[in-house]
Protein backbone atom coordinates (compact mmCIF):
# COMPACT_ATOMS: atom_id res chain seq x y z
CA UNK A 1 -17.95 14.59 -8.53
CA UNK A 2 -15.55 13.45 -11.36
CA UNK A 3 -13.90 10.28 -11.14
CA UNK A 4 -9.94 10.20 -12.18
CA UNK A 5 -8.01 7.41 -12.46
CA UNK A 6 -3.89 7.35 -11.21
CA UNK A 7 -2.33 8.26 -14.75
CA UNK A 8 -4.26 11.42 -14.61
CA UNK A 9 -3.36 12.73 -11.26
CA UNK A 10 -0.45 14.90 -11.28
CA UNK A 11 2.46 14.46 -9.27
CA UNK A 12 2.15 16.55 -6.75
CA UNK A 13 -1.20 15.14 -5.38
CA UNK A 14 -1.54 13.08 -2.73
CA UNK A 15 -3.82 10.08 -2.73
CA UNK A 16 -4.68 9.09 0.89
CA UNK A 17 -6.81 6.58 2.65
CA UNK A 18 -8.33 4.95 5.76
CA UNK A 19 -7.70 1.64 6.41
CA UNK A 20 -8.07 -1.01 9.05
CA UNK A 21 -4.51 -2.94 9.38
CA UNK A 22 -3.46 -5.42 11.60
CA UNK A 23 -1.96 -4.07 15.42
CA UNK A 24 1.68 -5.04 14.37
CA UNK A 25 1.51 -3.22 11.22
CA UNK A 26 3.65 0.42 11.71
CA UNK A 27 4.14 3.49 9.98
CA UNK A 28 5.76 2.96 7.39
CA UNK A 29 5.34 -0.19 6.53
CA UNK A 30 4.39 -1.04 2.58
CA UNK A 31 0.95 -2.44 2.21
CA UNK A 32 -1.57 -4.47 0.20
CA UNK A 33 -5.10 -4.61 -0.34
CA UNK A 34 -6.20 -7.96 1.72
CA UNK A 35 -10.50 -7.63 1.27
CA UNK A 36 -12.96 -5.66 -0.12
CA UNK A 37 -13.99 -2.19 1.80
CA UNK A 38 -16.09 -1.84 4.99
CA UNK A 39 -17.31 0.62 6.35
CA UNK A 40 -15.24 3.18 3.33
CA UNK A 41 -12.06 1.58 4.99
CA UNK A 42 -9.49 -0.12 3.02
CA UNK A 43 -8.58 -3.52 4.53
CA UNK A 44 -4.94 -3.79 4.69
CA UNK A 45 -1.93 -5.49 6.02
CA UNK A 46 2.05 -5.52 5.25
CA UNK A 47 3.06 -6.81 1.98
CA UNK A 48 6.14 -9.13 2.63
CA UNK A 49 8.19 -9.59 -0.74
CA UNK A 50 8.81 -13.47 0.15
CA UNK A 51 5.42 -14.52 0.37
CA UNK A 52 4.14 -15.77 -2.88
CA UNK A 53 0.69 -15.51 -3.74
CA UNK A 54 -0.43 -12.10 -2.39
CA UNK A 55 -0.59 -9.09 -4.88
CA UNK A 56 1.36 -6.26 -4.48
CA UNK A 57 2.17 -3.50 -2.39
CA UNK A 58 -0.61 -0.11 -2.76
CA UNK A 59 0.63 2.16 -0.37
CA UNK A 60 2.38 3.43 3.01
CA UNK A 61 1.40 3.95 6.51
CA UNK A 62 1.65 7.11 7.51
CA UNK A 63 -0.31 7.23 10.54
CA UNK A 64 -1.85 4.97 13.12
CA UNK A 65 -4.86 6.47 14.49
CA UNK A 66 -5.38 3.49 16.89
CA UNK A 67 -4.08 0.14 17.19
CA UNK A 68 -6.54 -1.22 13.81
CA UNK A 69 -6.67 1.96 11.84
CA UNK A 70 -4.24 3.79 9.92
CA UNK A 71 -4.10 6.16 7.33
CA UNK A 72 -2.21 4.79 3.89
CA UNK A 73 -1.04 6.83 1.35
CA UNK A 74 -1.48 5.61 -1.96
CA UNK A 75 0.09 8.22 -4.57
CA UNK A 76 2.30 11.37 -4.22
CA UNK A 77 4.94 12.89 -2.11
CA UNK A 78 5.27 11.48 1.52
CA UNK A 79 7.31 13.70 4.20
CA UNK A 80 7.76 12.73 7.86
CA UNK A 81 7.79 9.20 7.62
CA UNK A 82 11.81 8.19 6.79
CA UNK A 83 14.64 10.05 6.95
CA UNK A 84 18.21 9.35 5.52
CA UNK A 85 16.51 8.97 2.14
CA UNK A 86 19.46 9.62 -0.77
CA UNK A 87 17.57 12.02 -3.36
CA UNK A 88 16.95 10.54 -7.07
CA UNK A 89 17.58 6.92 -5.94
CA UNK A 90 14.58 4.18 -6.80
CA UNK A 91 12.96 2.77 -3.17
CA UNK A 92 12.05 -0.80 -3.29
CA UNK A 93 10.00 -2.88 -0.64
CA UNK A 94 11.98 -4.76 1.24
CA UNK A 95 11.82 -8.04 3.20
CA UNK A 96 10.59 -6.14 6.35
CA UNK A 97 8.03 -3.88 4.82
CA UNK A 98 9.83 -1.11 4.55
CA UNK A 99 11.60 1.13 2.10
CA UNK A 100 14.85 0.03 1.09
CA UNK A 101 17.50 1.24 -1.35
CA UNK A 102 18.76 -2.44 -2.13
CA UNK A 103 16.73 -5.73 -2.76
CA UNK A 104 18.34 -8.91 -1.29
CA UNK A 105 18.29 -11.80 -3.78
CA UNK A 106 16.70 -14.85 -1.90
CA UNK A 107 18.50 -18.06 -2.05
CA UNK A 108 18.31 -21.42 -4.30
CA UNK A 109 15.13 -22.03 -4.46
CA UNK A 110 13.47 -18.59 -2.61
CA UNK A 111 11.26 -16.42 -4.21
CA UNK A 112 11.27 -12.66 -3.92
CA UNK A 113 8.96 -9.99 -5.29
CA UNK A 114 10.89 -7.13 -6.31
CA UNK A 115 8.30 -3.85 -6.10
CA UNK A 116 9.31 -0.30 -6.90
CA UNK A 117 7.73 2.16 -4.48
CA UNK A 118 8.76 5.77 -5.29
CA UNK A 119 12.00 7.84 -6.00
CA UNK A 120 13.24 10.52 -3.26
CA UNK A 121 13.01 13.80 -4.21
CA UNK A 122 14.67 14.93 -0.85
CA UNK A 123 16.41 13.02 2.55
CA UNK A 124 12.70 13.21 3.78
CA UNK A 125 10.40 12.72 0.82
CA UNK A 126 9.96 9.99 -1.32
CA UNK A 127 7.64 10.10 -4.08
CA UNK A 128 4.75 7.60 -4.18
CA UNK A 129 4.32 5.61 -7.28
CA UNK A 130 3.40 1.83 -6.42
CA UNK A 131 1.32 1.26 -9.76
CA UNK A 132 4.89 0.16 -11.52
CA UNK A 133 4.82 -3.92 -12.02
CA UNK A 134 5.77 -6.31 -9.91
CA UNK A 135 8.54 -8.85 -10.77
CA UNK A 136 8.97 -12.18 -9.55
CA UNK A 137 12.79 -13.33 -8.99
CA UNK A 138 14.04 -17.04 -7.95
């Protein structure tokens, strides 16, 4: 089997993953890595912009198989998860966990992580691409 790394997988691929996540995290909700794997799962829970010290978001939910498990996808173009998306416009992660086409500035003395996650390519598919930088504003 060959390993590949992101910046060699083309577009068009899709990069998923089990996970175990917390009961209250949803479908489409923006995640990070919390803990090594067990079992071959990914350990993972909602990355919320306005926490500081936790690293930044790797994927999507896109389905909850039970209350603690969940499939995340990591890379690629997502369909059936949001609707409403405008086509060609950036999609950040905002202060709930989800997709959002503007990022709220936090106020005087707030911190907010401002994380790309994808572009729409359609009202119902949004391209993947989390590996972009994080920035740290306030």
């Amino acid at each position: 089997m060959q390993k590949v790394n992101a910046a060699s997988v083309p577009r068009a691929e899709r990069i998923l993953g089990r996970a175990n996540c917390l009961a209250t995290d949803a479908v489409g909700d923006c995640v990070r890595i919390t803990a090594a794997k067990i079992a071959n799962r990914f350990q993972v829970t909602k990355f919320v912009p306005t926490v500081t010290g936790t690293d930044q978001a790797v994927g999507i939910i896109i389905k909850k198989d039970d209350p603690t498990t969940c499939i995340v996808q990591f890379h690629g173009p997502m369909r059936g998860v949001y609707t409403g998306l405008t086509p060609g416009r950036r999609y950040w992660v905002g202060s709930d966990s989800r997709l959002t086409l503007s990022v709220g500035v936090p106020g005087i003395g707030g911190v907010f992580y401002l994380q790309m996650m994808g572009v729409a390519t359609d009202d119902e598919e949004i391209l993947v691409d989390p590996c972009l930088p994080m920035k740290r504003r306030g």
